[in-house]
PDB file of N, CA and C in Angstrom:
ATOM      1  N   UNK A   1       0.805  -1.168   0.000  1.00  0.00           N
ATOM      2  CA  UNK A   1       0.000   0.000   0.000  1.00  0.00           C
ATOM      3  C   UNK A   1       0.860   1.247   0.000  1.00  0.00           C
ATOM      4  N   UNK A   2       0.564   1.955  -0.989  1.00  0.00           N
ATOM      5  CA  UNK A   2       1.078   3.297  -0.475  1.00  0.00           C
ATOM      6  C   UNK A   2       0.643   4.068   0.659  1.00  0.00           C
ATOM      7  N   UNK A   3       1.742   5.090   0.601  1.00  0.00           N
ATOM      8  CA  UNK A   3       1.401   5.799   2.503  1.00  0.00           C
ATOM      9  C   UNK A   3       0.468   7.248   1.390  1.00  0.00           C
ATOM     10  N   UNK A   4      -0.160   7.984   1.723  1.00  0.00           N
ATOM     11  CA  UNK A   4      -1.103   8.959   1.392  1.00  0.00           C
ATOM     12  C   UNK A   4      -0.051   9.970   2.096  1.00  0.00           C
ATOM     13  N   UNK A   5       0.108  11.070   1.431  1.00  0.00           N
ATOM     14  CA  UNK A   5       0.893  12.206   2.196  1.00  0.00           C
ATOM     15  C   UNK A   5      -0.589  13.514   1.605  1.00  0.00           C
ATOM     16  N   UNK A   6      -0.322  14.571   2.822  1.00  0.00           N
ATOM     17  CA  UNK A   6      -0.913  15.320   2.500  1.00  0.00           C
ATOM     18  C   UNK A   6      -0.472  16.877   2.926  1.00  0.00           C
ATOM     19  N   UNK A   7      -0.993  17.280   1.255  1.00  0.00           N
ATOM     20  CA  UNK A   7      -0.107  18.843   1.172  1.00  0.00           C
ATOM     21  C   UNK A   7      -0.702  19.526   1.443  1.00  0.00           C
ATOM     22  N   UNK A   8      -0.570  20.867   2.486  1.00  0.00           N
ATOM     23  CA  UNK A   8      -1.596  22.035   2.379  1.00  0.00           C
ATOM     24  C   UNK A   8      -1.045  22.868   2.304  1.00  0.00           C
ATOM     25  N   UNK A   9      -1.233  24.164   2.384  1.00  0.00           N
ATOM     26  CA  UNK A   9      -0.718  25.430   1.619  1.00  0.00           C
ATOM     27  C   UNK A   9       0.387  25.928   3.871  1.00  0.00           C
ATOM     28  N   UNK A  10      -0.011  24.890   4.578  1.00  0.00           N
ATOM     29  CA  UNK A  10       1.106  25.283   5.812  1.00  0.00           C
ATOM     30  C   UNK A  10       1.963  24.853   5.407  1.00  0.00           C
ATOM     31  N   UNK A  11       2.307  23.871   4.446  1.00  0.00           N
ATOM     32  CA  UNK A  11       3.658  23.112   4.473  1.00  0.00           C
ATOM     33  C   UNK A  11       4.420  24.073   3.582  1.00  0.00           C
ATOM     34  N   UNK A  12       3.918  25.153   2.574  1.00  0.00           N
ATOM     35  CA  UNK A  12       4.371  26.209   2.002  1.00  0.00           C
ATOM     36  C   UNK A  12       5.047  27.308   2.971  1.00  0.00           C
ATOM     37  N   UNK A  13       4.309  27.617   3.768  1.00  0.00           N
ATOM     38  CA  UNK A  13       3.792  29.201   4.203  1.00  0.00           C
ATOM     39  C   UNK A  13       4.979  29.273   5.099  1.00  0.00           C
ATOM     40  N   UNK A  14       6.385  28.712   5.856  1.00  0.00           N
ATOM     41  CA  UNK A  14       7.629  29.022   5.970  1.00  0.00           C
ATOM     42  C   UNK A  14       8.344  29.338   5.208  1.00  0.00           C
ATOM     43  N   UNK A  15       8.343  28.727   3.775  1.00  0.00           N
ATOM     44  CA  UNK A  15       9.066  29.431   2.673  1.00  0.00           C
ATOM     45  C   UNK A  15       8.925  30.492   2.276  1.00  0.00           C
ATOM     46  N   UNK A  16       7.268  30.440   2.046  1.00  0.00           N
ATOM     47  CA  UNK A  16       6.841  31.844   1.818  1.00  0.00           C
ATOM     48  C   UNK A  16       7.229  33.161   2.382  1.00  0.00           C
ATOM     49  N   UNK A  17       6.913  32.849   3.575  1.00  0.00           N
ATOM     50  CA  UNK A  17       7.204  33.990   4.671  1.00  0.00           C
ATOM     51  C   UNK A  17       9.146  34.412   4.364  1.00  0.00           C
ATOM     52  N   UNK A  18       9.598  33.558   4.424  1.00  0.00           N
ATOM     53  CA  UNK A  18      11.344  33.209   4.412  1.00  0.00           C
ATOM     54  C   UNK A  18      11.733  34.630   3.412  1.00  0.00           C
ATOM     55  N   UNK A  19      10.790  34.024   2.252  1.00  0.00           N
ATOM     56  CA  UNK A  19      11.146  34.623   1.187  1.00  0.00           C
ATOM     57  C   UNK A  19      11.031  36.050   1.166  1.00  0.00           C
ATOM     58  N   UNK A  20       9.692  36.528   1.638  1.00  0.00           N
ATOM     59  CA  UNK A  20       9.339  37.696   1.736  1.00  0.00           C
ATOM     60  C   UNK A  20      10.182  38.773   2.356  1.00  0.00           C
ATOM     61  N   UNK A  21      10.726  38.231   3.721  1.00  0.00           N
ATOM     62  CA  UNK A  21      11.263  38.788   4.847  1.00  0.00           C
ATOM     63  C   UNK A  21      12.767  39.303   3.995  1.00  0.00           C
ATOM     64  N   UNK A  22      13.205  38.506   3.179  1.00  0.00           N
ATOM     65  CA  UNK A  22      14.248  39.244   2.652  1.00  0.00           C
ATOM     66  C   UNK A  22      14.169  40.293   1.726  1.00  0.00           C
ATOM     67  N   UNK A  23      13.145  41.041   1.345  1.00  0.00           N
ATOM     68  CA  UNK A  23      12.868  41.959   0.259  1.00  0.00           C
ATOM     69  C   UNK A  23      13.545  43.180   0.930  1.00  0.00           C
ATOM     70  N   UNK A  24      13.799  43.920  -0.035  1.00  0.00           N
ATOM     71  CA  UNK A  24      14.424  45.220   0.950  1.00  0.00           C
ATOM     72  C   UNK A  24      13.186  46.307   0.769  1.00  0.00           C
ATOM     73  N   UNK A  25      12.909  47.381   1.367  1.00  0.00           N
ATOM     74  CA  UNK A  25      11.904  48.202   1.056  1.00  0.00           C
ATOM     75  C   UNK A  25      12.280  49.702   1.499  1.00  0.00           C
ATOM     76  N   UNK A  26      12.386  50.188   0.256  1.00  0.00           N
ATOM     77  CA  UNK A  26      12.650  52.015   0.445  1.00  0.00           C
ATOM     78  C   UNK A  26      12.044  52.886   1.433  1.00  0.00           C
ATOM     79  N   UNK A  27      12.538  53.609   1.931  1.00  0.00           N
ATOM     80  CA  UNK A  27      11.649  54.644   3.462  1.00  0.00           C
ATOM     81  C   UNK A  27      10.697  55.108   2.217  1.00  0.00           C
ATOM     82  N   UNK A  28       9.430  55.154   2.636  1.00  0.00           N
ATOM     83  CA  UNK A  28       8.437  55.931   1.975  1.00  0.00           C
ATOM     84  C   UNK A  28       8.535  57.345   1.808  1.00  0.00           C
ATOM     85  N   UNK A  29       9.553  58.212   2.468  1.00  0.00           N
ATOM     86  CA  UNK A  29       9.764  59.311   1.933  1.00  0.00           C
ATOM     87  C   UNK A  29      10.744  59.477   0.616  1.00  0.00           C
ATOM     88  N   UNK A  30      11.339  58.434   0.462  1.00  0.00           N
ATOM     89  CA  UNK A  30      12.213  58.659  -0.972  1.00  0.00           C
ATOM     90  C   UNK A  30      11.583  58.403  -1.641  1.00  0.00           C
ATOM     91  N   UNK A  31      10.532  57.254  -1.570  1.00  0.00           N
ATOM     92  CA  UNK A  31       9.700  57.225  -2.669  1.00  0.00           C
ATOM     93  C   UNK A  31       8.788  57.933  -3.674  1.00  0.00           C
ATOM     94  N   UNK A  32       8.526  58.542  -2.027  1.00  0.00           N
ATOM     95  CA  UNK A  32       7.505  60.092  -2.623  1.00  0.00           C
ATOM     96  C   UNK A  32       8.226  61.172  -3.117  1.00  0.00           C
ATOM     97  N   UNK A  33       9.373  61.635  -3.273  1.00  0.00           N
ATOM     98  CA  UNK A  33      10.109  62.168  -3.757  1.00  0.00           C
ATOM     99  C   UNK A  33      10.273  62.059  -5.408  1.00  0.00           C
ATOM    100  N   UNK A  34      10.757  60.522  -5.351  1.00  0.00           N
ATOM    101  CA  UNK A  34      10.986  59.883  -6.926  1.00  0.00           C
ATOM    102  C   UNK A  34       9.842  59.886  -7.551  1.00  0.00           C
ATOM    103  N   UNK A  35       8.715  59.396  -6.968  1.00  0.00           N
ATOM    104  CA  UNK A  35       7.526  59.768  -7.645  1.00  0.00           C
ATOM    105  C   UNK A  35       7.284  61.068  -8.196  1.00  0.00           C
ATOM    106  N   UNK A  36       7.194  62.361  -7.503  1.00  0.00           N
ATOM    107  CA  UNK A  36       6.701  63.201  -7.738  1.00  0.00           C
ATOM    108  C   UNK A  36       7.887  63.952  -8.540  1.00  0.00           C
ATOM    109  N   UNK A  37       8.696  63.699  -8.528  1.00  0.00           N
ATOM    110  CA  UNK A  37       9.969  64.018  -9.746  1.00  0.00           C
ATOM    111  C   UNK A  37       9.490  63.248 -10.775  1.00  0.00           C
ATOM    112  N   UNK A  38       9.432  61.957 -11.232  1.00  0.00           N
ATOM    113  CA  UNK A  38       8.988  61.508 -12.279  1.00  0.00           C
ATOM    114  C   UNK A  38       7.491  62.274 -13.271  1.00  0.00           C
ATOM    115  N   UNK A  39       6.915  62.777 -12.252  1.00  0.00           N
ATOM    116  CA  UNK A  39       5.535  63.183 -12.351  1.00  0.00           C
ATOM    117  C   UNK A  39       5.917  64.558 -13.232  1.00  0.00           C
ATOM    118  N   UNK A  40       6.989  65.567 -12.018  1.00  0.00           N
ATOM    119  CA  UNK A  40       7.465  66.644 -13.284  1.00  0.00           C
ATOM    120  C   UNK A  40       8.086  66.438 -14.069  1.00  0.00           C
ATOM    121  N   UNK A  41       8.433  65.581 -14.402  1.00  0.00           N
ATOM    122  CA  UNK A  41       9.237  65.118 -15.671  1.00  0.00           C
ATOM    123  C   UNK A  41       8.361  64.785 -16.971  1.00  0.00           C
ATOM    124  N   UNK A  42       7.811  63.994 -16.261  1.00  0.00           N
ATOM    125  CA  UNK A  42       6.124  63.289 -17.596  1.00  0.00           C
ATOM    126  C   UNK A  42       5.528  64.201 -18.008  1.00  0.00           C
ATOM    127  N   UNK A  43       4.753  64.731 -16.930  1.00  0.00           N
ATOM    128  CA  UNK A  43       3.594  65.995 -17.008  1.00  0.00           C
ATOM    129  C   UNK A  43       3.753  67.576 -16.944  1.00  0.00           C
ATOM    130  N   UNK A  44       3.294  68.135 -17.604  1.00  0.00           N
ATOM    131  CA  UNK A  44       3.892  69.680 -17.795  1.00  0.00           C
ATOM    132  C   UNK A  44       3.383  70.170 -16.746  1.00  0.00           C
ATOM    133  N   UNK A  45       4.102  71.277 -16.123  1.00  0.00           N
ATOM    134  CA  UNK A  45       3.090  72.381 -14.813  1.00  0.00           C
ATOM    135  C   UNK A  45       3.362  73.595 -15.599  1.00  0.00           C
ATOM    136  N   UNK A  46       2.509  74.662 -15.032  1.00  0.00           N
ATOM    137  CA  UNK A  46       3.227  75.966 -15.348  1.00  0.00           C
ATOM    138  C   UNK A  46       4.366  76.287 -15.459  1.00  0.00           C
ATOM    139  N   UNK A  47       5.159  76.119 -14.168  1.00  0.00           N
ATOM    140  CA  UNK A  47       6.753  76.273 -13.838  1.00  0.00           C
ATOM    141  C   UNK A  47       7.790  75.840 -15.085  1.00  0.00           C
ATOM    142  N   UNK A  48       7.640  74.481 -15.430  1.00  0.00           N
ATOM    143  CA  UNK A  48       8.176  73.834 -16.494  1.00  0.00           C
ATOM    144  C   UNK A  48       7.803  74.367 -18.051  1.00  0.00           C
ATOM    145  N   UNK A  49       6.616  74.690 -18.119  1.00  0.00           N
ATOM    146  CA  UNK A  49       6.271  74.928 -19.246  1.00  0.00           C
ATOM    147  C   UNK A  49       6.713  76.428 -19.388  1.00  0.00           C
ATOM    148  N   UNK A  50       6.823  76.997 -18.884  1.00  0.00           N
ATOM    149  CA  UNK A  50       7.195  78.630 -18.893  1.00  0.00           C
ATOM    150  C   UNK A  50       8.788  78.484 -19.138  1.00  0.00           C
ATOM    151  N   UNK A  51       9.470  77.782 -18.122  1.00  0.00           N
ATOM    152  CA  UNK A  51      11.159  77.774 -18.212  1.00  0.00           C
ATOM    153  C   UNK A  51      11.154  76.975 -19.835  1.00  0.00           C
ATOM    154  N   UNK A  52      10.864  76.299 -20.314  1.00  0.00           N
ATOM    155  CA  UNK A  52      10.579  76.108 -21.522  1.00  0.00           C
ATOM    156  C   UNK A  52      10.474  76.235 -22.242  1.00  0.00           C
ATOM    157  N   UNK A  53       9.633  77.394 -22.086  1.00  0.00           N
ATOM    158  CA  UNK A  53       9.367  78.560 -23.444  1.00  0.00           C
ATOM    159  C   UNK A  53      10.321  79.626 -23.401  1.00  0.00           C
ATOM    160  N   UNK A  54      10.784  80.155 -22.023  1.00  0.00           N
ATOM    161  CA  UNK A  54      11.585  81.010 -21.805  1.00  0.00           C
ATOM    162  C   UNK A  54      13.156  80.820 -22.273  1.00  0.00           C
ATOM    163  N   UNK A  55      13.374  79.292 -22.530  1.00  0.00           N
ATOM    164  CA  UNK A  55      14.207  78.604 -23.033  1.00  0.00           C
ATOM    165  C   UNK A  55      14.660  78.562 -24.872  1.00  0.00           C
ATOM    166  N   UNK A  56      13.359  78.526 -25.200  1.00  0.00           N
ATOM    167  CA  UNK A  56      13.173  78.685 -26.377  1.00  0.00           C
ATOM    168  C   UNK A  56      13.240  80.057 -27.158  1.00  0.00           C
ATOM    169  N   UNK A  57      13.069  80.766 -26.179  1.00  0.00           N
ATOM    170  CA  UNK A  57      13.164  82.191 -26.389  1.00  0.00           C
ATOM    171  C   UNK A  57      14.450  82.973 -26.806  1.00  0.00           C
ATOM    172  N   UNK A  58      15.155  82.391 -25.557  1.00  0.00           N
ATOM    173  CA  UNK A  58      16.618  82.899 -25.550  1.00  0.00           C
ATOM    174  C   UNK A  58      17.230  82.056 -26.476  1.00  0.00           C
ATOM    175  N   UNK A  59      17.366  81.272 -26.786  1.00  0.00           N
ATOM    176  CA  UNK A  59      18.602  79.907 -27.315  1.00  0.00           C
ATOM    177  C   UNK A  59      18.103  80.328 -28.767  1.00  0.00           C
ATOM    178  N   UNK A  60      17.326  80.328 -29.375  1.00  0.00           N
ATOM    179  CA  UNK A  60      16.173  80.289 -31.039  1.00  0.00           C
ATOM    180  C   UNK A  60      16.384  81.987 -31.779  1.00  0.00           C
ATOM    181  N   UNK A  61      16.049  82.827 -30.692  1.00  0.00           N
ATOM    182  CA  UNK A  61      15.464  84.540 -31.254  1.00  0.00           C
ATOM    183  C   UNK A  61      14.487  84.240 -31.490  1.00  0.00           C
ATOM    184  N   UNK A  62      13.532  83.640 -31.223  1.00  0.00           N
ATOM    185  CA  UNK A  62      12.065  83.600 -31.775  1.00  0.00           C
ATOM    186  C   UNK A  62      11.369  84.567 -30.660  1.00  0.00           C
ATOM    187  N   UNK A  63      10.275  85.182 -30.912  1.00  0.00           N
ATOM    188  CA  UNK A  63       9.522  85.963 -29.509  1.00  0.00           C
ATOM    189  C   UNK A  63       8.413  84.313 -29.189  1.00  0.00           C
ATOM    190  N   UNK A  64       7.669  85.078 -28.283  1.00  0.00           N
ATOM    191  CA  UNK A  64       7.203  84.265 -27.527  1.00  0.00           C
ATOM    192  C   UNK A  64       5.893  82.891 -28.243  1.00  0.00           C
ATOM    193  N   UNK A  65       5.100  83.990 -28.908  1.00  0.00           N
ATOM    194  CA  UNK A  65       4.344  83.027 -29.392  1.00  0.00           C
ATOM    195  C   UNK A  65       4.281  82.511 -30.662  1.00  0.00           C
ATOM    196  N   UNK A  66       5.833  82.420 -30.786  1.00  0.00           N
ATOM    197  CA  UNK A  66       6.096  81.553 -32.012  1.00  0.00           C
ATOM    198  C   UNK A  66       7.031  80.406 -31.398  1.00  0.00           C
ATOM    199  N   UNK A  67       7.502  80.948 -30.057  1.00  0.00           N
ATOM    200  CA  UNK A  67       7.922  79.587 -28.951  1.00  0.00           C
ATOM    201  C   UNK A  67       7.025  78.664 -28.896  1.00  0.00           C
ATOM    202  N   UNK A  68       5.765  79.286 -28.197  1.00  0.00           N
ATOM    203  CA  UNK A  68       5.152  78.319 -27.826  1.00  0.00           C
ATOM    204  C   UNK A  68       4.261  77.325 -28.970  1.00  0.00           C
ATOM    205  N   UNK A  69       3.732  78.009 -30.079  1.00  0.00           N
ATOM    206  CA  UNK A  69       3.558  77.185 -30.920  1.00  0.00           C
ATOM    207  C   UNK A  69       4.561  76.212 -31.226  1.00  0.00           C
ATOM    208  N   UNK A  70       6.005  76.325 -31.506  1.00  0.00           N
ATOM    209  CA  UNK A  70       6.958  75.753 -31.951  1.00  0.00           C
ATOM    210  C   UNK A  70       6.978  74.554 -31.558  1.00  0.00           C
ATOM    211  N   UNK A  71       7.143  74.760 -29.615  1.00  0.00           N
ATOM    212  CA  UNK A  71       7.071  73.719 -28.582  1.00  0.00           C
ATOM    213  C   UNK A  71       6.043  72.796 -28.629  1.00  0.00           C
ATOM    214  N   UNK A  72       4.631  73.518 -28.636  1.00  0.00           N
ATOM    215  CA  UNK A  72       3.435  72.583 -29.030  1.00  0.00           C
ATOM    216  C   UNK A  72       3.476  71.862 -30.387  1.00  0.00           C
ATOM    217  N   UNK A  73       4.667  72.156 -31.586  1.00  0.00           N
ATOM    218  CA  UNK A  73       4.230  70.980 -32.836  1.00  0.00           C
ATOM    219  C   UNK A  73       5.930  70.050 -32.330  1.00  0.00           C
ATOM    220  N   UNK A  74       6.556  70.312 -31.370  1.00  0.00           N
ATOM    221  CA  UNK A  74       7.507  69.601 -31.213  1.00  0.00           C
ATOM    222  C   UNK A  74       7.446  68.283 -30.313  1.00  0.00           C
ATOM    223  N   UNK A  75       6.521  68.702 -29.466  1.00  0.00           N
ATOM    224  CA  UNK A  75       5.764  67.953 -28.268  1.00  0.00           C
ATOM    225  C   UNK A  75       4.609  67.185 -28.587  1.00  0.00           C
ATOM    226  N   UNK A  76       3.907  67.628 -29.933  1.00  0.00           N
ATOM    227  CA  UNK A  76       3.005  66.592 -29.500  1.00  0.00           C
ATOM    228  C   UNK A  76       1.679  67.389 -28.746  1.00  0.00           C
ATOM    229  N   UNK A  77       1.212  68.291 -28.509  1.00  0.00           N
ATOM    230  CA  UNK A  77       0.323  69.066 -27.553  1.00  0.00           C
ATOM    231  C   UNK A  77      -0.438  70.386 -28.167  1.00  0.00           C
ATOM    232  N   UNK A  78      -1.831  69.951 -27.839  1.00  0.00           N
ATOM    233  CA  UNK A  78      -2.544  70.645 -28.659  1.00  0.00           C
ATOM    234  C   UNK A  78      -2.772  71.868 -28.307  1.00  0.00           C
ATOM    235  N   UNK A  79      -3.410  72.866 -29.094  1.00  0.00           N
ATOM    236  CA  UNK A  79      -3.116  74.250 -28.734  1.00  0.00           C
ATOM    237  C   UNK A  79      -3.865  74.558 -28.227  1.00  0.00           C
ATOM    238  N   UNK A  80      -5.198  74.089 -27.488  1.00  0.00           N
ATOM    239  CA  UNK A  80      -6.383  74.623 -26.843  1.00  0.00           C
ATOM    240  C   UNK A  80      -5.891  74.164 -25.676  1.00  0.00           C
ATOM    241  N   UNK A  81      -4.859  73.199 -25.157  1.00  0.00           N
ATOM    242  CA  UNK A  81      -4.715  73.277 -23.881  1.00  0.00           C
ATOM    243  C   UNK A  81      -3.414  72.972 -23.476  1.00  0.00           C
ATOM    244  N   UNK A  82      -2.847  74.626 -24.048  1.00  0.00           N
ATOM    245  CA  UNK A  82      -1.832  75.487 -23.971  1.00  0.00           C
ATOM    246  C   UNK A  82      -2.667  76.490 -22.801  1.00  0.00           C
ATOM    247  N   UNK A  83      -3.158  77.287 -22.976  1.00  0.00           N
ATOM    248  CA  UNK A  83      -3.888  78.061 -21.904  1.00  0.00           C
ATOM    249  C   UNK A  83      -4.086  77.513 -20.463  1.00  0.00           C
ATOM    250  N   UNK A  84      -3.856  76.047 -20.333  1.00  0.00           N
ATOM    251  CA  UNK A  84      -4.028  75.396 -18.548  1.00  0.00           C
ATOM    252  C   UNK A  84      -2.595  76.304 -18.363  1.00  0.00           C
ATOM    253  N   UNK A  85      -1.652  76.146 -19.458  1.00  0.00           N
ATOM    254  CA  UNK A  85       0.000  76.245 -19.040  1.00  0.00           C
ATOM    255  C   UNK A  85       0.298  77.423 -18.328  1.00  0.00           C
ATOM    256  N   UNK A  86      -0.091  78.481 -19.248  1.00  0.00           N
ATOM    257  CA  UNK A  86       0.414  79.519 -19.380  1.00  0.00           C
ATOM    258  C   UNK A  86       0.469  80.117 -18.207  1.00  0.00           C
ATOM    259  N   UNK A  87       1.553  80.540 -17.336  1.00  0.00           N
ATOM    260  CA  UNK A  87       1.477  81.308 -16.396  1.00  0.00           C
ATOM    261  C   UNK A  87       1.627  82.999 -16.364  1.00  0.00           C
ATOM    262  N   UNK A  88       1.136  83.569 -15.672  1.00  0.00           N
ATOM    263  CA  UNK A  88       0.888  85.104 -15.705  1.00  0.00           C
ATOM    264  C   UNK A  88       2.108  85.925 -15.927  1.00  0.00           C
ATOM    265  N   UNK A  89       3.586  85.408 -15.413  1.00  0.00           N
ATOM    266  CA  UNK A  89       4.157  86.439 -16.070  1.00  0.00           C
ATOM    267  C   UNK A  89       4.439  86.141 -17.479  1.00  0.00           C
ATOM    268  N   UNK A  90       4.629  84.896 -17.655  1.00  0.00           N
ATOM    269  CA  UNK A  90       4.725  84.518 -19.177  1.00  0.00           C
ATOM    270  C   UNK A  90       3.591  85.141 -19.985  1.00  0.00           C
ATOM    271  N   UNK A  91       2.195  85.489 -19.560  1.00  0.00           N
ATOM    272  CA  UNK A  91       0.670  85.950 -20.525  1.00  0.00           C
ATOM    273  C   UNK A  91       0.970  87.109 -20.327  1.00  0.00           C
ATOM    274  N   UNK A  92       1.960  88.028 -19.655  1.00  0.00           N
ATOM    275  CA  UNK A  92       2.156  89.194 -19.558  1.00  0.00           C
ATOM    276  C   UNK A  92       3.319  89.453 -20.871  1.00  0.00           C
ATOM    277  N   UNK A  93       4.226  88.925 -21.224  1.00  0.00           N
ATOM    278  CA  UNK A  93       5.125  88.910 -21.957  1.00  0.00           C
ATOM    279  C   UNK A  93       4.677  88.635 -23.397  1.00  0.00           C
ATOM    280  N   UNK A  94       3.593  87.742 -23.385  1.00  0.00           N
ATOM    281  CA  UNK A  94       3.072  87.598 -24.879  1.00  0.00           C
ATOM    282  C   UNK A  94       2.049  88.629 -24.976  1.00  0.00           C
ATOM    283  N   UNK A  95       0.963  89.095 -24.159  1.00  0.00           N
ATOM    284  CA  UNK A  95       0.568  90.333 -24.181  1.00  0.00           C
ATOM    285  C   UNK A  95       1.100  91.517 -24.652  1.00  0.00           C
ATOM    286  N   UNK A  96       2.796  91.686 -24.025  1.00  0.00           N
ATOM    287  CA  UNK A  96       3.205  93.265 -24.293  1.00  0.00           C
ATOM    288  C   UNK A  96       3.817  92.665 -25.565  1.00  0.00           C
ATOM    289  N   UNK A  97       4.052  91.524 -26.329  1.00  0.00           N
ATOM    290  CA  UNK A  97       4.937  90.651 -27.284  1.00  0.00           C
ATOM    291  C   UNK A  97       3.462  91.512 -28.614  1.00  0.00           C
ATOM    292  N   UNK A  98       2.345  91.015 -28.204  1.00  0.00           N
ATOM    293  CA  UNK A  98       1.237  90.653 -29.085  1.00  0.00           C
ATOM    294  C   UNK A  98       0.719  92.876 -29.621  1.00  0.00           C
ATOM    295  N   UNK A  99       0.986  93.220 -28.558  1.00  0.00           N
ATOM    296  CA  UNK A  99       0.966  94.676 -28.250  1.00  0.00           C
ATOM    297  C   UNK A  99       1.671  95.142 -29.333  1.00  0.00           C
ATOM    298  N   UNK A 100       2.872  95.155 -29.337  1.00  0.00           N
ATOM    299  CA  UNK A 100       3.919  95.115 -30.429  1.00  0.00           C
ATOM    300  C   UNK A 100       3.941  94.986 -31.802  1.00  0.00           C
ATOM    301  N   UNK A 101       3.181  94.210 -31.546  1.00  0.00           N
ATOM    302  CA  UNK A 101       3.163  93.320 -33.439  1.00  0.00           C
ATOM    303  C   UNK A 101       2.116  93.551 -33.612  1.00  0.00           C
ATOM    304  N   UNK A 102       0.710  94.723 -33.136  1.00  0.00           N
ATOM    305  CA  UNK A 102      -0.553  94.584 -33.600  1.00  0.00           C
ATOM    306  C   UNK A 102      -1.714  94.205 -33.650  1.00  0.00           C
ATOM    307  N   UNK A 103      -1.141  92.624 -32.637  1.00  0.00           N
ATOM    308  CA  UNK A 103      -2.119  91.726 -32.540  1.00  0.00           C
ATOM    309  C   UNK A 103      -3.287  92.667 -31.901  1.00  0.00           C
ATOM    310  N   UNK A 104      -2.850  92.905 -30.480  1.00  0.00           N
ATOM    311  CA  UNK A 104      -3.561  93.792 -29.437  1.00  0.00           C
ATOM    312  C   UNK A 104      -3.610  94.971 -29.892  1.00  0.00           C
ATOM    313  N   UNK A 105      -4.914  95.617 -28.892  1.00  0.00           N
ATOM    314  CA  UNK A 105      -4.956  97.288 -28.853  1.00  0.00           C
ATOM    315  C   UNK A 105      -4.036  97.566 -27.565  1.00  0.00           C
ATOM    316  N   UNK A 106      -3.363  98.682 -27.908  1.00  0.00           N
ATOM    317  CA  UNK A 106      -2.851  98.755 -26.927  1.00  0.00           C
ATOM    318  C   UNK A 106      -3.321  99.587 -25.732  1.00  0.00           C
ATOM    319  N   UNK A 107      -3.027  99.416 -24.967  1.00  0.00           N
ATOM    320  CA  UNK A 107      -3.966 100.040 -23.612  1.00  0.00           C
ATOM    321  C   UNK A 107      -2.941 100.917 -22.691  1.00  0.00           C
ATOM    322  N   UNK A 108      -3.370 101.510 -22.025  1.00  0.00           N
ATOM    323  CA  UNK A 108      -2.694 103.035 -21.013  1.00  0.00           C
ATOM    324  C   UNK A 108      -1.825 102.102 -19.465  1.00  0.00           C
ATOM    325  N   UNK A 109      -2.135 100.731 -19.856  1.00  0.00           N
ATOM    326  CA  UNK A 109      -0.992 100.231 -18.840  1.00  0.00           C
ATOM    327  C   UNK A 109       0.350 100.412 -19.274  1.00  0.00           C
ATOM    328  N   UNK A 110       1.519 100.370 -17.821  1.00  0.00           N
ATOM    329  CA  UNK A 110       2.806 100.533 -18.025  1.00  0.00           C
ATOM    330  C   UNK A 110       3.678  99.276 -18.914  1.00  0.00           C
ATOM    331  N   UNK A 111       4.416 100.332 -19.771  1.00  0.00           N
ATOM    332  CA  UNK A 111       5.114  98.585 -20.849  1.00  0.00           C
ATOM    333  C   UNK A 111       6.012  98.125 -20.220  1.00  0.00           C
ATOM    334  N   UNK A 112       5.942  96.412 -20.331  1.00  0.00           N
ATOM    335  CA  UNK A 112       6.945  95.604 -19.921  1.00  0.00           C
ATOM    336  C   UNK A 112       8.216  96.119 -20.481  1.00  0.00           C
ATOM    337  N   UNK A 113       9.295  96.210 -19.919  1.00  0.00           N
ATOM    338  CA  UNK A 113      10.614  96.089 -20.382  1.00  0.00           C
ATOM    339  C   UNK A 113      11.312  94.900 -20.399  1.00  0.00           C
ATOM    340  N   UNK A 114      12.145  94.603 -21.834  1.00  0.00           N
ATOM    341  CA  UNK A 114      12.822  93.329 -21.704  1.00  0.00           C
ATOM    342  C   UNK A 114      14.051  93.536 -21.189  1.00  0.00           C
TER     343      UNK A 114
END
């Protein structure tokens, strides 16, 4: 006769455990760090998107809103939501930019200086 042996998931669950216990695991504050760096890296904010354009500005001679178009057919990113980006001193700069060239009327506020 054979002897019947019988397996259950206890005769596992020392290995298991064994195994686990050796994993190493990062302090949750570096993590959140690396995360949220990856995050500005992926995803545009104002901050980034402005040093960006402001980037493009200086390095190119282009004025501003031929940066940011530029950036938007280089990127991939559509132009209706360009406006989340734009931060105020940057809409101030294409304002007195747009002032300039006609686009705008110009108005009795003080002009930006570059």
């Amino acid at each position: 006769m054979k002897k019947e042996t019988r397996v259950t998931i206890l005769n596992f669950l020392p290995n298991t455990l064994e195994n686990l216990s050796h994993t190493k695991q990062k302090p949750m504050q570096n993590t959140t760090e690396e995360v949220n760096s990856l995050i500005k890296e992926k995803f545009l904010c104002q901050s980034k998107f402005a040093q960006d354009i402001e980037y493009l500005v200086a390095t190119s001679k282009i004025n501003y809103i031929e940066a940011i178009v530029t950036y938007c057919e280089e990127n991939g990113i559509e132009f209706e939501s360009v406006s989340k980006l734009i931060s105020k001193p940057l809409k101030e700069k294409i304002k007195c930019e747009a002032t300039q060239l006609n686009f705008l009327k110009k108005t009795s506020r003080a002009k930006l200086v570059f």
